[in-house]
Protein backbone atom coordinates (compact mmCIF):
# COMPACT_ATOMS: atom_id res chain seq x y z
CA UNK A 1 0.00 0.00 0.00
CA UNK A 2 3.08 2.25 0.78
CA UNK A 3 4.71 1.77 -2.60
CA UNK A 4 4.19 4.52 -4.90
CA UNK A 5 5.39 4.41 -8.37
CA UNK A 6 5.98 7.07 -10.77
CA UNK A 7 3.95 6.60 -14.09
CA UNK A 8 6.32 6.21 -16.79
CA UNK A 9 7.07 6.77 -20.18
CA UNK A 10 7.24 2.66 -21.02
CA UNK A 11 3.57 2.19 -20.15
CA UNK A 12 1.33 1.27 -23.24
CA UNK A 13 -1.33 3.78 -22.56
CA UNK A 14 0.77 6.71 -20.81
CA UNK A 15 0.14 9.00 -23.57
CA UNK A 16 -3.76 8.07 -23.63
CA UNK A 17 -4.00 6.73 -20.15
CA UNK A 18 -7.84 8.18 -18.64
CA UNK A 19 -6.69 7.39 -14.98
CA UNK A 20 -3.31 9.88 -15.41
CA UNK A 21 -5.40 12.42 -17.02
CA UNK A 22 -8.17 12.13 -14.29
CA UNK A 23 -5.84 12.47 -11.82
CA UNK A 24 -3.24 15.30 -13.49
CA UNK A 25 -6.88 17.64 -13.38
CA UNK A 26 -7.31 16.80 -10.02
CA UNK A 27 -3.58 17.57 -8.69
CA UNK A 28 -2.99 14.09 -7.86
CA UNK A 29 -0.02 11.90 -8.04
CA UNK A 30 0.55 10.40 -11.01
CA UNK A 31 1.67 6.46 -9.48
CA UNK A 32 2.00 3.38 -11.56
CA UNK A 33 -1.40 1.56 -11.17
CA UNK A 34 -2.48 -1.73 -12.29
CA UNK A 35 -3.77 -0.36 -16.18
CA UNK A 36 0.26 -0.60 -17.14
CA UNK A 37 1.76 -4.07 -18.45
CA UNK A 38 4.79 -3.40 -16.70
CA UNK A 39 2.98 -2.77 -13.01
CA UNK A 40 4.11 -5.76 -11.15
CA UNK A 41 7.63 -5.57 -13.04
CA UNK A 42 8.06 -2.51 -11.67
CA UNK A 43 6.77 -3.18 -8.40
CA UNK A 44 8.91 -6.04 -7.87
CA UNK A 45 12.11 -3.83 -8.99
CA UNK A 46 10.76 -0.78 -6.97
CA UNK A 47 10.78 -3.14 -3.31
CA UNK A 48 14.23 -5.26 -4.19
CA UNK A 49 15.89 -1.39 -4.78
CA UNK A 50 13.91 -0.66 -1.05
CA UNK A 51 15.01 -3.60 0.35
CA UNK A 52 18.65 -3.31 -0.83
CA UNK A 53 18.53 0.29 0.18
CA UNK A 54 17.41 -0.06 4.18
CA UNK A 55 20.02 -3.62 4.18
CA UNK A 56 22.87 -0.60 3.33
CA UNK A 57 21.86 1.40 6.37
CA UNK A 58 22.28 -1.06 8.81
């Protein structure tokens, strides 16, 4: 629930994408949601970088 995603340039629909546009007129953040291909790719890349990254602190 915590991870937030950028929307990105690789998703399929970013240029036509309804739920970025919805949520660019409401001042929203524009996060990765399920609509793109590549979601769980990058969700799985987004925690291993956050797990990585709190392992180096310790």
């Amino acid at each position: 629930m915590g991870n937030k995603i950028r929307c990105c340039t690789q998703c399929q629909v970013y240029w036509t994408c309804e739920t970025k546009w919805y949520r660019g007129e409401r001042g929203e953040e524009n996060i990765c949601c399920t609509i793109c291909n590549f979601y769980e790719e990058c969700l799985d890349k987004f925690n291993k970088e956050k797990k990585a990254a709190s392992g180096k602190g310790k």
